[in-house]
Protein backbone atom coordinates (compact mmCIF):
# COMPACT_ATOMS: atom_id res chain seq x y z
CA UNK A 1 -7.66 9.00 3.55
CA UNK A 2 -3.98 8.44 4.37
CA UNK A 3 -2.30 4.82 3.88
CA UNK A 4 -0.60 3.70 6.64
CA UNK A 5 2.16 0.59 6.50
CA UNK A 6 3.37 -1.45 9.41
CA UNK A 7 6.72 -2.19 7.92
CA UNK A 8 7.64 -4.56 10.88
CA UNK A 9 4.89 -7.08 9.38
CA UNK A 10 5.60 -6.29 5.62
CA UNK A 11 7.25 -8.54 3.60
CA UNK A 12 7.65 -6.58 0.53
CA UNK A 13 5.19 -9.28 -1.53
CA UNK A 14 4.38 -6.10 -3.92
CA UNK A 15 1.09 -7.35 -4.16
CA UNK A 16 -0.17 -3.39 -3.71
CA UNK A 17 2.50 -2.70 -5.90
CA UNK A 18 0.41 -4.79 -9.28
CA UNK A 19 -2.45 -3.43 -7.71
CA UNK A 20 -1.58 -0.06 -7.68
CA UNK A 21 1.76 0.86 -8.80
CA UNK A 22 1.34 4.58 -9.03
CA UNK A 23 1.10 4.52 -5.12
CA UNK A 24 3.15 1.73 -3.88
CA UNK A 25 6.60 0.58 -4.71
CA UNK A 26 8.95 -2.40 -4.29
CA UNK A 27 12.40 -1.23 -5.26
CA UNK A 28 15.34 -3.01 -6.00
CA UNK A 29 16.50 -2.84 -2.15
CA UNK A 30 13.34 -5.32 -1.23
CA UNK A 31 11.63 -2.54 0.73
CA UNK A 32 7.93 -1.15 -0.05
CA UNK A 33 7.81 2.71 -0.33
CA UNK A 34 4.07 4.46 -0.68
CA UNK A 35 4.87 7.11 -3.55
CA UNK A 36 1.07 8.80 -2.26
CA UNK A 37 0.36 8.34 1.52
CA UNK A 38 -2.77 10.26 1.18
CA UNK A 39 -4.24 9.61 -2.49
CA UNK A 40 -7.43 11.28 -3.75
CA UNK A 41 -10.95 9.36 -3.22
CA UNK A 42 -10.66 8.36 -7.20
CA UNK A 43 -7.87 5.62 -5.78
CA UNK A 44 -10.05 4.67 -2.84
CA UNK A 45 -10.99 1.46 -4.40
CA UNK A 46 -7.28 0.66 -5.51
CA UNK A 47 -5.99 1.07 -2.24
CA UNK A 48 -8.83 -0.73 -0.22
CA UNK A 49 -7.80 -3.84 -2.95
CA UNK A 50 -4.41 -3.84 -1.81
CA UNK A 51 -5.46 -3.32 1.96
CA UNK A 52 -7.49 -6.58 1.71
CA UNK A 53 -5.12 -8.15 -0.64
CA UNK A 54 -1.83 -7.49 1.52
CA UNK A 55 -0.93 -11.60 2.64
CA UNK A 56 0.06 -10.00 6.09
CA UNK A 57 -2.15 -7.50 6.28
CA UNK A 58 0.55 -4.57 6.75
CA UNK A 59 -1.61 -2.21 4.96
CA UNK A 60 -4.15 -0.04 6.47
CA UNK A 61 -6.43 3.17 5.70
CA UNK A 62 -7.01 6.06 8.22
CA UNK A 63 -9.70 8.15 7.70
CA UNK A 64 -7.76 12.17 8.58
C-alpha cells in the first residue's frame, strides 16, 4: 500500500494528521507532509480512516 496526496486539492485540515499522526503531518508552514508513504498493513485501517475522513478527499491508497 502506498498513500498518495493530491496536494492541489489539500487544504491542510490535519484531519489524517489526529487520525494518524505517526504518518501524516501538518507543520507549522500549513502544508501536509506523509512521514510513511508506504506504511505496513498494521496501519491499513488508520490510513483508510483518514482516506474517507479527508473533507476534500485529497487522500488516496494505491495498492503497489
Amino acid at each position: 500500500m502506498r498513500i498518495v496526496v493530491d496536494y492541489d486539492l489539500c487544504e491542510s485540515n490535519a484531519v489524517c494528521m489526529q487520525i494518524a499522526p505517526h504518518i501524516f503531518e501538518v507543520r507549522d508552514d500549513d502544508f501536509l507532509y506523509v512521514l510513511n508513504e508506504t506504511p505496513g498493513e498494521e496501519d491499513r485501517a488508520l490510513v483508510e480512516e483518514a482516506v474517507n475522513r479527508c473533507p476534500k478527499q485529497a487522500i488516496s491508497i494505491v495498492e503497489d
